[in-house]
N, C-alpha and C. Protein backbone atom coordinates (compact mmCIF):
# COMPACT_ATOMS: atom_id res chain seq x y z
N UNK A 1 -62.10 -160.04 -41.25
CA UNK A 1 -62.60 -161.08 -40.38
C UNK A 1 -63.92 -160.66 -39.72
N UNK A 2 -64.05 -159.77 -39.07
CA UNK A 2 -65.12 -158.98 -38.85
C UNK A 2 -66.57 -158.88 -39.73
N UNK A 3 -66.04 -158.46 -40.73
CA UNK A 3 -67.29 -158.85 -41.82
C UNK A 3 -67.92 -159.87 -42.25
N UNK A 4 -67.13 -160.59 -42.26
CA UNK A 4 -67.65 -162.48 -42.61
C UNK A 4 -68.09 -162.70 -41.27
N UNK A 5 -67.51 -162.30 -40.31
CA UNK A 5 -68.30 -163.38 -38.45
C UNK A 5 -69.68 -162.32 -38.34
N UNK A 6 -69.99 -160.95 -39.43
CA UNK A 6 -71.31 -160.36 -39.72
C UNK A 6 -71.90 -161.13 -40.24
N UNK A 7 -71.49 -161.68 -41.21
CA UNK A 7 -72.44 -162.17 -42.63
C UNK A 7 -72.78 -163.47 -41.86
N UNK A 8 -71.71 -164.04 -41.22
CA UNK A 8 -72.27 -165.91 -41.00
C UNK A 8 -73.32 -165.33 -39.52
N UNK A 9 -72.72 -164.73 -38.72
CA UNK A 9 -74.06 -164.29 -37.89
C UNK A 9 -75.93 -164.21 -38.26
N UNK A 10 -75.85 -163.50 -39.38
CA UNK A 10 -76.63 -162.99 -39.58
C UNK A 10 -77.30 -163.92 -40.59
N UNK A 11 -76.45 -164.42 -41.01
CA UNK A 11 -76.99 -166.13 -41.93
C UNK A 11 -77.53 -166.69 -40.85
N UNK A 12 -76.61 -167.01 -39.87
CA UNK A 12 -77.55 -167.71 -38.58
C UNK A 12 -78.89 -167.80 -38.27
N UNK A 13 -78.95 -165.91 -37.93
CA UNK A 13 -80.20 -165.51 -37.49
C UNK A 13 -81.00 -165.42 -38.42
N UNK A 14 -80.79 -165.31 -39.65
CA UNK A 14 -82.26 -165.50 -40.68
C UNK A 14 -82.47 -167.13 -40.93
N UNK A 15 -81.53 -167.93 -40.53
CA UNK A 15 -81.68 -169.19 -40.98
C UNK A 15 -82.63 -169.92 -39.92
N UNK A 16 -82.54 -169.49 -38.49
CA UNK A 16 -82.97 -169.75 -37.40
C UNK A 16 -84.60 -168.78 -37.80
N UNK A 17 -84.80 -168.32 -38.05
CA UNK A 17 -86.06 -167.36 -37.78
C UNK A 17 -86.87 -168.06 -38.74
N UNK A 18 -86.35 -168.71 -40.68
CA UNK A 18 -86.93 -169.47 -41.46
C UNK A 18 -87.08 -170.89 -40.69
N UNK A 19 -86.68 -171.18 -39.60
CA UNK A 19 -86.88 -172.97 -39.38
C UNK A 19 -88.15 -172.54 -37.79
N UNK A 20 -87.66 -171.46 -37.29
CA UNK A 20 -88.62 -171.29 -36.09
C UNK A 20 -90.37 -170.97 -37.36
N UNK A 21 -90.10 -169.90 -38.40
CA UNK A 21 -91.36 -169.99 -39.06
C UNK A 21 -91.83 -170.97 -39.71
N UNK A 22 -91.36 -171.85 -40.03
CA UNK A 22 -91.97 -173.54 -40.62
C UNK A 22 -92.39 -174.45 -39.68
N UNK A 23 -91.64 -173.93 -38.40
CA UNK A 23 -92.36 -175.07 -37.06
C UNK A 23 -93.41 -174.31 -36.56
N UNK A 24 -93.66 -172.81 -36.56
CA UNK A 24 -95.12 -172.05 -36.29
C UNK A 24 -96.05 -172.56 -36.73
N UNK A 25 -96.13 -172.70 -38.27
CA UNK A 25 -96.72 -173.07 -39.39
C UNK A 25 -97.57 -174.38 -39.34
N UNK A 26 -99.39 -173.54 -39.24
CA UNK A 26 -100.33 -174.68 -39.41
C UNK A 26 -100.38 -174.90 -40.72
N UNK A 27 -101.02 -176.55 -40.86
CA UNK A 27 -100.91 -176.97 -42.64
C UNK A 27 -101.49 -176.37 -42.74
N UNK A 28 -100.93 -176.02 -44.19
CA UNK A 28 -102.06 -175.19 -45.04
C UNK A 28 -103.54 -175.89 -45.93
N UNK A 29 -104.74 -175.52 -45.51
CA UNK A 29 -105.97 -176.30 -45.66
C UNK A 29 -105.77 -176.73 -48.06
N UNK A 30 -105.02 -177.67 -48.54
CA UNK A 30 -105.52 -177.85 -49.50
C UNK A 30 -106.37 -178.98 -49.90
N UNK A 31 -106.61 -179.14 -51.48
CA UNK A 31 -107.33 -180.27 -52.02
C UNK A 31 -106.64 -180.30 -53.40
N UNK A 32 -106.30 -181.31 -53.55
CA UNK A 32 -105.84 -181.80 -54.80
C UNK A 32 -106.00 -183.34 -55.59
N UNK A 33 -106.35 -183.46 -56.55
CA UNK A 33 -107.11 -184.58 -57.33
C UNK A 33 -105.79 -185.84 -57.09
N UNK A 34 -106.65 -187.15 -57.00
CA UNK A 34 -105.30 -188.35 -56.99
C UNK A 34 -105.56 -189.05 -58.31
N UNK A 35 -104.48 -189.97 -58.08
CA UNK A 35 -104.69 -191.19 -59.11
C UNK A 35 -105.94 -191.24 -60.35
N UNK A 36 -107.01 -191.12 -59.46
CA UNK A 36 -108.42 -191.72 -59.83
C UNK A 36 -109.61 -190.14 -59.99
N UNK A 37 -109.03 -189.60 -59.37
CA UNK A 37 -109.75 -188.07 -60.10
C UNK A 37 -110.44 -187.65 -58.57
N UNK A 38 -110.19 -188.50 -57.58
CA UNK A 38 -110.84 -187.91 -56.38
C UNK A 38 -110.17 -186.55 -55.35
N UNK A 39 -111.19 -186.01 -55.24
CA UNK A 39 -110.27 -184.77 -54.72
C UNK A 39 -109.63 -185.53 -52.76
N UNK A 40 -109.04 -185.11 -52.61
CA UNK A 40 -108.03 -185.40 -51.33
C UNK A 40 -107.96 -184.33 -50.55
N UNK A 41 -108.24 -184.01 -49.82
CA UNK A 41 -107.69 -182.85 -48.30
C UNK A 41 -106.69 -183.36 -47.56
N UNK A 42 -105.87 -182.40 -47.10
CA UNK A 42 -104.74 -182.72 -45.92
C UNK A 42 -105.57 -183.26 -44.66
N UNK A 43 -106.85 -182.06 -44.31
CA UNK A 43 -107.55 -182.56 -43.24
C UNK A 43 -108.07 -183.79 -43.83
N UNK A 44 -108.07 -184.35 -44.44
CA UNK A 44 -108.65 -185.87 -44.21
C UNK A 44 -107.54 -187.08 -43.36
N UNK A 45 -106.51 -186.60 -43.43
CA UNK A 45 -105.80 -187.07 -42.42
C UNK A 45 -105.76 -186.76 -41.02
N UNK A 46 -106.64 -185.86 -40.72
CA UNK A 46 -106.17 -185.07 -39.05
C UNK A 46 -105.64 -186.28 -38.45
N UNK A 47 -104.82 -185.48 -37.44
CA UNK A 47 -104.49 -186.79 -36.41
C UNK A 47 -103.26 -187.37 -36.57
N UNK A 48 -102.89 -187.65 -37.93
CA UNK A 48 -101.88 -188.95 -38.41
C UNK A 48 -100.62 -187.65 -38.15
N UNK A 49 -99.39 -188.40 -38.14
CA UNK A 49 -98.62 -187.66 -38.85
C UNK A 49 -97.83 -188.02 -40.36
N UNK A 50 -97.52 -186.67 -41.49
CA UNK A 50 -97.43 -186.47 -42.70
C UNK A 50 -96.64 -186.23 -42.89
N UNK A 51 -96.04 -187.22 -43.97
CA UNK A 51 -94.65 -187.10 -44.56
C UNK A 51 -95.33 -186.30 -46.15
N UNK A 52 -95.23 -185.40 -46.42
CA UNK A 52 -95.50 -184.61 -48.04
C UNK A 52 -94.74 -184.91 -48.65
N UNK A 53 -94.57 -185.69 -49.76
CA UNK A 53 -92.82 -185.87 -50.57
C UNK A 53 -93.58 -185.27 -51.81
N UNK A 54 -92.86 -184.15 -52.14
CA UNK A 54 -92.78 -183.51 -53.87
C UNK A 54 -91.58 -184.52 -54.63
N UNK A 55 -92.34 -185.09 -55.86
CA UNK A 55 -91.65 -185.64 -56.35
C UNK A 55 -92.01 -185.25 -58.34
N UNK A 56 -90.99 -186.22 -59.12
CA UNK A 56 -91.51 -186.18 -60.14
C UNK A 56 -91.18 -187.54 -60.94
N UNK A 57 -91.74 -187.78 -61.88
CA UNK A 57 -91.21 -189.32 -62.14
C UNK A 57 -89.73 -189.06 -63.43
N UNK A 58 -89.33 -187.66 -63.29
CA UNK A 58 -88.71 -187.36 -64.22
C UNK A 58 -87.08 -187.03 -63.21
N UNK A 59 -87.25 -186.82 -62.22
CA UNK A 59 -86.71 -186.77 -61.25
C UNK A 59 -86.03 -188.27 -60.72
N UNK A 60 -84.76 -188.24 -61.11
CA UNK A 60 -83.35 -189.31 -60.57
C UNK A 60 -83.89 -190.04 -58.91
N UNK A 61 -83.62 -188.92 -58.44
CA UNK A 61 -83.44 -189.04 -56.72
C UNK A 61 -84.98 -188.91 -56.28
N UNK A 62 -86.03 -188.19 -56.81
CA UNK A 62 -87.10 -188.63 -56.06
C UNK A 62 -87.83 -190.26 -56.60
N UNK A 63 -87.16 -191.14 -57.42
CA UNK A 63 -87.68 -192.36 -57.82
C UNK A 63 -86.84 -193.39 -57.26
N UNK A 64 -85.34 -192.83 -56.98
CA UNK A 64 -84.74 -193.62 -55.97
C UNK A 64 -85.03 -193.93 -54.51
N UNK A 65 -85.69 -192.85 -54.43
CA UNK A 65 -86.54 -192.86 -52.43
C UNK A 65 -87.53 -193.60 -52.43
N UNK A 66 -88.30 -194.17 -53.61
CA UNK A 66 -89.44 -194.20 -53.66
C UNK A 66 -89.45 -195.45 -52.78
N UNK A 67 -89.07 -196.58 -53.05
CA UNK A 67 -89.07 -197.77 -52.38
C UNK A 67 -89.03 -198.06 -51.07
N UNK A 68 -87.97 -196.34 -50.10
CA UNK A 68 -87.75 -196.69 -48.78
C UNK A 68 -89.18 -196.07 -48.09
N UNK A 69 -89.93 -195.12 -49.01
CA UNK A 69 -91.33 -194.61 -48.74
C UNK A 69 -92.41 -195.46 -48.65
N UNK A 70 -92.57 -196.20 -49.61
CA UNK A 70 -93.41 -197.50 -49.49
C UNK A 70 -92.83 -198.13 -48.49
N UNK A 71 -91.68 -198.35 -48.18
CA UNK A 71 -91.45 -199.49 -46.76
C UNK A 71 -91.70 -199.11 -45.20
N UNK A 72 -91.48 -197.59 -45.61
CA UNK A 72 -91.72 -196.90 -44.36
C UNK A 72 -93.52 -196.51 -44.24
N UNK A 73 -94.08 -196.41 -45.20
CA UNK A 73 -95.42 -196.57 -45.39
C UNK A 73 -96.31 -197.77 -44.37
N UNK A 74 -95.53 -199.25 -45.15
CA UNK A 74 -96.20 -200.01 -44.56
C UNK A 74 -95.90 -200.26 -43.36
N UNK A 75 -94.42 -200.18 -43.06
CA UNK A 75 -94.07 -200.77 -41.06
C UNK A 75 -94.80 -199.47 -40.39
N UNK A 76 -95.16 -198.39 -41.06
CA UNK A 76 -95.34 -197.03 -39.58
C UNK A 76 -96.83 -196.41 -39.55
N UNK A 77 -97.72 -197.64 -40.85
CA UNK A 77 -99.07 -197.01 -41.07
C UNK A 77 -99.97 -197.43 -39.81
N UNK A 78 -99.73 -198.28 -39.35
CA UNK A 78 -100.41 -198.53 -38.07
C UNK A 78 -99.99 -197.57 -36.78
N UNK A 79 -99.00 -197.31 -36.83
CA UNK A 79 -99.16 -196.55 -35.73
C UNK A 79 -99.19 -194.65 -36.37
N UNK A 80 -99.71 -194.63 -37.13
CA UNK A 80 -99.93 -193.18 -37.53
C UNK A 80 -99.50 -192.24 -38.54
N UNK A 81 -98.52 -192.96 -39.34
CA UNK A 81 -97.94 -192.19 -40.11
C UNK A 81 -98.67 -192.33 -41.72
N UNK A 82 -99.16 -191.14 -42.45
CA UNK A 82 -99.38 -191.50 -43.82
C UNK A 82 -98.75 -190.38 -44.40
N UNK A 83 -98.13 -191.27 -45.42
CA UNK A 83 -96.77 -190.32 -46.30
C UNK A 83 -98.20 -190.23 -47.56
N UNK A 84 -97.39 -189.11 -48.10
CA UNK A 84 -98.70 -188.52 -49.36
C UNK A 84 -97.52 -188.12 -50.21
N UNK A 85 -97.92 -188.71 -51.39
CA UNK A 85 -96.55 -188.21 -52.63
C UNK A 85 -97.72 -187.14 -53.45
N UNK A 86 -96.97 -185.80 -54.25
CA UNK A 86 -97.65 -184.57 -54.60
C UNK A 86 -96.37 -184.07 -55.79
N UNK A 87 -96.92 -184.71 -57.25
CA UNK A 87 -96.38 -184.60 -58.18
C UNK A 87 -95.78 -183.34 -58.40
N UNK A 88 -94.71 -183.22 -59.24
CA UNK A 88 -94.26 -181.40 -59.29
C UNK A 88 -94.12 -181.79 -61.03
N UNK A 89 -95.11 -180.40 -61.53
CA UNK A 89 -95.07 -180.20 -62.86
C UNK A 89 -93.20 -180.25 -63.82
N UNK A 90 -93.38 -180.62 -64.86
CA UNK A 90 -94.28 -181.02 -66.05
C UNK A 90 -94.86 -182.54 -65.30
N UNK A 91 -96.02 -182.68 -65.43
CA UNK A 91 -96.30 -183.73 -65.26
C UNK A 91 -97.21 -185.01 -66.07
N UNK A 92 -97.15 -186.20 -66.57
CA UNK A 92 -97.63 -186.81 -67.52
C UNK A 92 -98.86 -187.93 -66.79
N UNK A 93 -100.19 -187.66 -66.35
CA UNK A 93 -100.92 -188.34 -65.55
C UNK A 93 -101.01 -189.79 -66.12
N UNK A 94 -101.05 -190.13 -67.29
CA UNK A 94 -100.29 -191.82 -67.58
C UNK A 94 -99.74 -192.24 -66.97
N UNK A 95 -98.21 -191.63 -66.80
CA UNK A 95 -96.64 -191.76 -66.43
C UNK A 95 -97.13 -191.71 -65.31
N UNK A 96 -97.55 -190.97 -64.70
CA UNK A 96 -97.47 -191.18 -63.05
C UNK A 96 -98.74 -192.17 -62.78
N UNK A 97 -99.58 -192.53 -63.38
CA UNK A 97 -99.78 -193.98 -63.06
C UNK A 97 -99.27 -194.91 -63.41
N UNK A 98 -98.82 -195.36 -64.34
CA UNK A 98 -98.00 -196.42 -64.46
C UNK A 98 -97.23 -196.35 -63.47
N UNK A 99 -96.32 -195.71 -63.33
CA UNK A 99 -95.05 -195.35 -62.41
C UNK A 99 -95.33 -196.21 -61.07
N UNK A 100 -96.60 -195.40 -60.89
CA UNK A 100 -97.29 -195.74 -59.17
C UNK A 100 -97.87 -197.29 -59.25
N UNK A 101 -98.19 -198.19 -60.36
CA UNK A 101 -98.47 -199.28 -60.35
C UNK A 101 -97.20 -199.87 -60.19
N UNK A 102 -96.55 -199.83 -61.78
CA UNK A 102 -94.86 -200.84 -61.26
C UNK A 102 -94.29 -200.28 -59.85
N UNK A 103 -94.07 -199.36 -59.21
CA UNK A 103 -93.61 -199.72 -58.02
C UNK A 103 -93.91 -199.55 -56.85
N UNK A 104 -95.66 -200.01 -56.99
CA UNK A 104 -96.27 -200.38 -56.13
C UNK A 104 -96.32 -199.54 -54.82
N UNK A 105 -97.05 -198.24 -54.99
CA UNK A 105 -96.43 -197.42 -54.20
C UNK A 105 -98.30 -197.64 -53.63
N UNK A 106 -97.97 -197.30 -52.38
CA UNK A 106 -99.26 -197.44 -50.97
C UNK A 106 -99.29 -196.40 -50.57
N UNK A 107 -99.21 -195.51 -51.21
CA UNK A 107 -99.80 -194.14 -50.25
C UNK A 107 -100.52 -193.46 -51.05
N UNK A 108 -101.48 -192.12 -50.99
CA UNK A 108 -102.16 -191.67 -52.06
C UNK A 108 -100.90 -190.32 -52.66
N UNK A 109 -100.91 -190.88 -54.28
CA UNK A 109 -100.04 -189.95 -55.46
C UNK A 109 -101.32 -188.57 -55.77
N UNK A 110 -100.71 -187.80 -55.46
CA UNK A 110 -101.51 -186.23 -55.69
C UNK A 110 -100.99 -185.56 -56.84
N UNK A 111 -101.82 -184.47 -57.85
CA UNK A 111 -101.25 -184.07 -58.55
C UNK A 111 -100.94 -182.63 -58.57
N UNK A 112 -100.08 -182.24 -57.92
CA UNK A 112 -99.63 -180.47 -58.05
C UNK A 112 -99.07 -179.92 -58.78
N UNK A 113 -99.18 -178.73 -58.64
CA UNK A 113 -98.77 -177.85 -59.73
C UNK A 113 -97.46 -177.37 -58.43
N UNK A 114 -97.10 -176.14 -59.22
CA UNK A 114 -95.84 -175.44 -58.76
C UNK A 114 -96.26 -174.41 -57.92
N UNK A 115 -97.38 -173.81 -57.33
CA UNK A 115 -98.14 -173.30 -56.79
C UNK A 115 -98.12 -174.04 -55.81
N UNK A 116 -98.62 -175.35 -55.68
CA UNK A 116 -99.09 -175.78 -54.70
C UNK A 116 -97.81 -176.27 -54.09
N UNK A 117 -96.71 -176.83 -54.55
CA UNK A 117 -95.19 -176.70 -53.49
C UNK A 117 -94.53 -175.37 -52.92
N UNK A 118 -95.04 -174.28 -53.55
CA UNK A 118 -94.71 -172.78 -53.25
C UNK A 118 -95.37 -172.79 -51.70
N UNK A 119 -96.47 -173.42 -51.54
CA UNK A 119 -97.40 -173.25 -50.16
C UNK A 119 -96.32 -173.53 -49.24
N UNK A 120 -95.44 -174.71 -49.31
CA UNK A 120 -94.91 -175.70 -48.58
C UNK A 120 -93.45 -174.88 -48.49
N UNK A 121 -93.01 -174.66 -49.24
CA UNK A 121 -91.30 -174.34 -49.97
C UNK A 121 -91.08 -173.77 -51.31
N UNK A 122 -90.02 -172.43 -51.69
CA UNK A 122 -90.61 -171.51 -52.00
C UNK A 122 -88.86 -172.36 -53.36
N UNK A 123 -88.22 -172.93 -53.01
CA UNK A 123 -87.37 -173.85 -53.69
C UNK A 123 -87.45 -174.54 -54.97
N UNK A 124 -86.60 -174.67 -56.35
CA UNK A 124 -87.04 -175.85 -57.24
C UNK A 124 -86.59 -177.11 -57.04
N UNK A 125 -85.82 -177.18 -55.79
CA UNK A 125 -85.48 -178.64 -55.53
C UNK A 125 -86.42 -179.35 -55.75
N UNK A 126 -85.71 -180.62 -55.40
CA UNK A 126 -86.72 -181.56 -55.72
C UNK A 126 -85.70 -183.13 -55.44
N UNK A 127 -85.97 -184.22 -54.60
CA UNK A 127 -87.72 -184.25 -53.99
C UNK A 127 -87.05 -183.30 -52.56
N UNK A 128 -88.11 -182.71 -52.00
CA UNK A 128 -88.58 -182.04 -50.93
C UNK A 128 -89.52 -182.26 -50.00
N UNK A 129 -89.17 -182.99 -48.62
CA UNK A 129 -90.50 -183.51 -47.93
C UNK A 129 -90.57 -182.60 -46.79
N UNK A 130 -92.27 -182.45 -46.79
CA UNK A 130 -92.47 -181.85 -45.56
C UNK A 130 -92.91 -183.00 -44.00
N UNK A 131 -92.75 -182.65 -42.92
CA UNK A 131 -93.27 -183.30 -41.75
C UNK A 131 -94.56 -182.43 -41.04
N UNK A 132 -95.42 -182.98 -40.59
CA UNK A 132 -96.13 -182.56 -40.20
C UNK A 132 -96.94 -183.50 -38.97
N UNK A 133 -96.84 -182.90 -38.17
CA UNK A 133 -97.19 -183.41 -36.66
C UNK A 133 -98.32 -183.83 -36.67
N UNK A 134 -99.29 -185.01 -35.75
CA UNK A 134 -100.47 -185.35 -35.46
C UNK A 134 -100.79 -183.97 -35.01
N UNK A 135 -100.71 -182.72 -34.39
CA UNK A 135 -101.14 -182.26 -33.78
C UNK A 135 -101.64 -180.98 -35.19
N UNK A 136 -101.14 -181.05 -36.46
CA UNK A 136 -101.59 -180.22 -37.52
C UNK A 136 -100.56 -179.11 -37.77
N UNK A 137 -99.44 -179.33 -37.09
CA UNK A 137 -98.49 -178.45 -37.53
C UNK A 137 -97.34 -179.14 -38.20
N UNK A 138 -96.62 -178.16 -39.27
CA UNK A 138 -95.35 -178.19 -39.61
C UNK A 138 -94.40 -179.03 -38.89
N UNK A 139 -94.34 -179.59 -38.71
CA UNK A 139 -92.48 -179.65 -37.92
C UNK A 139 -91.40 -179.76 -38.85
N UNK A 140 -91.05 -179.82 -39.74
CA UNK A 140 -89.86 -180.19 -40.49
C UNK A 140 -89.99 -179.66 -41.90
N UNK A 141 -88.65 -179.65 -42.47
CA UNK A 141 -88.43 -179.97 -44.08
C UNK A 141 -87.49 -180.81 -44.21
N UNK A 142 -87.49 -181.43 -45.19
CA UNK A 142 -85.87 -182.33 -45.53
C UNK A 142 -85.88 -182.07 -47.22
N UNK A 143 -84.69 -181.38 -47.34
CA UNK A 143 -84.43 -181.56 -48.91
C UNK A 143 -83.47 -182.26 -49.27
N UNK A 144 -84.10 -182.99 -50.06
CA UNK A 144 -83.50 -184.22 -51.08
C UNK A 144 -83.71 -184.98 -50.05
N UNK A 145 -83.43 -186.07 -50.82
CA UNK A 145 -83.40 -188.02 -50.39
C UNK A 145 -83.81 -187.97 -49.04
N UNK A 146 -84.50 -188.83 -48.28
CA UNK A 146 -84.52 -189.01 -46.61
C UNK A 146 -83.75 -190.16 -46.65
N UNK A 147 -82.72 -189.79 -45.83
CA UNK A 147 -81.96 -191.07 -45.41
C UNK A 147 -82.68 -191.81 -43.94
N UNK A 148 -82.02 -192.47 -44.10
CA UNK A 148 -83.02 -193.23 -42.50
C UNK A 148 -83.02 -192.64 -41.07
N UNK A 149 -81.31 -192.08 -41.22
CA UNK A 149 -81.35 -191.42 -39.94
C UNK A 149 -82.21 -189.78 -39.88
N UNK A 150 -82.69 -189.21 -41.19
CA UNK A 150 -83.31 -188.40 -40.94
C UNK A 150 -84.88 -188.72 -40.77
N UNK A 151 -85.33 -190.05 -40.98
CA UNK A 151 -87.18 -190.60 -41.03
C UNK A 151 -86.30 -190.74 -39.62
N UNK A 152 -85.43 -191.35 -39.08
CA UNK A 152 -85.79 -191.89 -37.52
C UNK A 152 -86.21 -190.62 -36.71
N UNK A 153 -85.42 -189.63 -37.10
CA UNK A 153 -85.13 -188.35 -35.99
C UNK A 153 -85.90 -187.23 -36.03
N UNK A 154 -86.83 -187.31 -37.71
CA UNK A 154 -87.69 -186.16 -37.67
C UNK A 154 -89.04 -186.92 -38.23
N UNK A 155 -89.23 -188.18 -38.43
CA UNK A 155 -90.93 -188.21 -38.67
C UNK A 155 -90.43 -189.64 -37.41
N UNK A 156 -90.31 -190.61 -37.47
CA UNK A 156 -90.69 -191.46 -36.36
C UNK A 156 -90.45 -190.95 -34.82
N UNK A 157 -90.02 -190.21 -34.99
CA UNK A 157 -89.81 -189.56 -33.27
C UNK A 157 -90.85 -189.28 -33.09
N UNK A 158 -92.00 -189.00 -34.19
CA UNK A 158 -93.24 -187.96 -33.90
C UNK A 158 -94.54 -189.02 -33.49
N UNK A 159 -94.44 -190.60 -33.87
CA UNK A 159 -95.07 -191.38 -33.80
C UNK A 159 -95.39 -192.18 -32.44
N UNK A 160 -96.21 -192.23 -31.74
CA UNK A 160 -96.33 -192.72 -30.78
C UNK A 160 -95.60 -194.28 -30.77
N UNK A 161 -95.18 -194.76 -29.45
CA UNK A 161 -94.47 -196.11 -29.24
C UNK A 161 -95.12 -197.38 -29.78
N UNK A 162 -94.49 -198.64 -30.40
CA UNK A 162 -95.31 -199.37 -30.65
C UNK A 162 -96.28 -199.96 -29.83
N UNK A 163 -97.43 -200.37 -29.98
CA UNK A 163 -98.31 -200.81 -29.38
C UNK A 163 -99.59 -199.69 -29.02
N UNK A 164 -99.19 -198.46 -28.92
CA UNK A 164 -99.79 -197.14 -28.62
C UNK A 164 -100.41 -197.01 -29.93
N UNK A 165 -101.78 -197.10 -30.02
CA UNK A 165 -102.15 -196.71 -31.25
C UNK A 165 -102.79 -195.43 -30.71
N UNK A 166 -103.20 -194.42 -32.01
CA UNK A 166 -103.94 -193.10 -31.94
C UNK A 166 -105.58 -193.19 -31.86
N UNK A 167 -106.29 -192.68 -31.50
CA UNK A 167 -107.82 -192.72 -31.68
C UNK A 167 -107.47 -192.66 -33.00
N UNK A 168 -108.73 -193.14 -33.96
CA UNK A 168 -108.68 -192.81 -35.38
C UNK A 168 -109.74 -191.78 -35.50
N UNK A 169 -109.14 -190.39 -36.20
CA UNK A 169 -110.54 -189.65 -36.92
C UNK A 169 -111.26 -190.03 -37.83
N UNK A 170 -112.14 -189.50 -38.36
CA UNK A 170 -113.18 -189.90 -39.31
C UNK A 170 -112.07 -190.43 -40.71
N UNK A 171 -112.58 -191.35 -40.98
CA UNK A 171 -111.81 -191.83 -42.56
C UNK A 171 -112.06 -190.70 -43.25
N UNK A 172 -110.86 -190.84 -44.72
CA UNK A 172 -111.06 -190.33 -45.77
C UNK A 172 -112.30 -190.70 -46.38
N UNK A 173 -113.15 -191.51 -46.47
CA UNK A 173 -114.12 -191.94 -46.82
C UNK A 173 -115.32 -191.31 -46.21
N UNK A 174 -115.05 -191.41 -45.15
CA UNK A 174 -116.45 -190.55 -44.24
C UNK A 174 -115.97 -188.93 -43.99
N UNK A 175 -114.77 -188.70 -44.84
CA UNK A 175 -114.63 -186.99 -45.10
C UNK A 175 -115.50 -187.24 -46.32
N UNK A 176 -114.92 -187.42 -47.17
CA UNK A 176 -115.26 -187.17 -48.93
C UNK A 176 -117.42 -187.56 -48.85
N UNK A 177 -117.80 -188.57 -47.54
CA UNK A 177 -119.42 -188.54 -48.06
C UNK A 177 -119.87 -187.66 -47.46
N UNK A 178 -119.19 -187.12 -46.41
CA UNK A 178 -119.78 -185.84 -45.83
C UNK A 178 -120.05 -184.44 -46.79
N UNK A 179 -118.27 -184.47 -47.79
CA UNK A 179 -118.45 -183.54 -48.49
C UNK A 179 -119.09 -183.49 -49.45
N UNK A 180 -119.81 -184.50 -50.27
CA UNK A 180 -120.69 -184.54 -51.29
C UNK A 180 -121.95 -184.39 -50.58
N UNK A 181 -122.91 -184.22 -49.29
CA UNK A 181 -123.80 -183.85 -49.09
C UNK A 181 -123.73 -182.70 -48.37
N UNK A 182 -122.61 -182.14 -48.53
CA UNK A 182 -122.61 -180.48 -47.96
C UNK A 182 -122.17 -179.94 -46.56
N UNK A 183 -121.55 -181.15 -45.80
CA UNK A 183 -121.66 -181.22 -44.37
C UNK A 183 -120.22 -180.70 -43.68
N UNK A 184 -119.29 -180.98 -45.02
CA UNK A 184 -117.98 -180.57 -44.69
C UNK A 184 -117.73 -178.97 -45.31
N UNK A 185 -117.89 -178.01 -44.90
CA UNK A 185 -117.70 -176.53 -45.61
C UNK A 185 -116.76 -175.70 -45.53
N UNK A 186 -116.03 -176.31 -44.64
CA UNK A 186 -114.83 -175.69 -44.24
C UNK A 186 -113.76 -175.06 -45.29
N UNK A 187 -113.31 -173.86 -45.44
CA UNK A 187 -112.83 -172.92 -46.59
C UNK A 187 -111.42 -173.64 -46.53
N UNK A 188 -111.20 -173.90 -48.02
CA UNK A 188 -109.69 -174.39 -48.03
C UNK A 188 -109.12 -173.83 -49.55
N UNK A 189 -107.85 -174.22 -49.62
CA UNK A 189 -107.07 -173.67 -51.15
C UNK A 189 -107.33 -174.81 -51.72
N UNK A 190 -107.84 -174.65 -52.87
CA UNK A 190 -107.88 -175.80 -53.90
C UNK A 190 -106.91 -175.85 -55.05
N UNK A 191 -105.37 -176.45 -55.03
CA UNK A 191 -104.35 -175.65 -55.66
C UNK A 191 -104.82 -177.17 -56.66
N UNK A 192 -105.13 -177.29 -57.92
CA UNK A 192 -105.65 -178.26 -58.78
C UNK A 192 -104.45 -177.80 -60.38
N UNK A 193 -103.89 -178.96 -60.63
CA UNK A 193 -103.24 -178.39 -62.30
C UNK A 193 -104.30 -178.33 -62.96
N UNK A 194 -103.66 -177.80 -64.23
CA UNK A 194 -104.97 -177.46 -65.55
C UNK A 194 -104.92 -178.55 -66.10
């Protein structure tokens, strides 16, 4: 008895020390190509808060979420929230457009490699979402499916009240013209598939 109330102890305390180091945890600065071949930064969102969903279109359960992501997309984009879907290899860039047309998905589809979910979660689950605070940190993981009571309790809690909107930072648009004339230099990981 003794040995097991060791082991679950000590499960405790490493389990507690992995969730205190994911809420430490500033995003990590990447760029990764979308849909259309444009490169994307996390910082092009500052400000908002980020739902990361690793998904794959080969993947059961991350194509079953997909619909409550788009819904939660559109009721929570006004007041701050932009969910970002971030493909997990093998991946077929056709397939994941088509995919993203029939079901009409509103958020920007990224394409990662297995590298670039290693940044996030070191896991082959799948889907796997990260949270990430207006303020640029971590707050959360959820593996597998988000059920509602976990979007209420770990990404809409993070959203200011309705009617409260956020200052807006510079668009993705006025990131990306900055960065084609040199203005944005800021050192980041560029985790890109081959």
């Amino acid at each position: 008895m003794t040995r097991t109330a060791a082991i679950l102890f000590l499960t405790a305390i490493l389990a507690t020390a992995s969730f205190a180091q994911i809420h430490a945890t500033k995003t990590p600065r990447i760029a990764l190509h979308d849909l259309n071949g444009r490169t994307v930064r996390l910082s092009d969102f500052k400000g908002k808060v980020i739902l990361i969903n690793f998904w794959a279109t080969w993947c059961v359960p991350c194509r079953a979420e997909i619909p409550e992501l788009v819904k939660w997309q559109t009721e929570f984009r006004t007041r701050g929230l932009q969910i970002i879907g971030i493909t997990y290899p093998p991946t077929n860039r056709t397939r994941v457009r088509k995919f993203a047309r029939t079901n009409k998905i509103n958020y920007p589809i990224l394409f990662g490699t297995k590298a670039t979910k290693k940044v996030f979660d070191s896991s082959e689950n799948l889907p796997i979402s990260i949270v990430i605070g207006s303020d640029g940190r971590i707050k959360d993981r959820i593996d597998g499916v988000i059920f509602d009571d976990e979007f209420e309790t770990k990404v809409k809690a993070l959203l200011p009240a309705e009617g409260k909107r956020r200052e807006r930072s510079r668009s993705s648009t006025d990131r990306m013209s900055a960065a084609k004339v040199g203005l944005d230099r800021s050192p980041l990981f560029i985790l890109e598939p081959k």
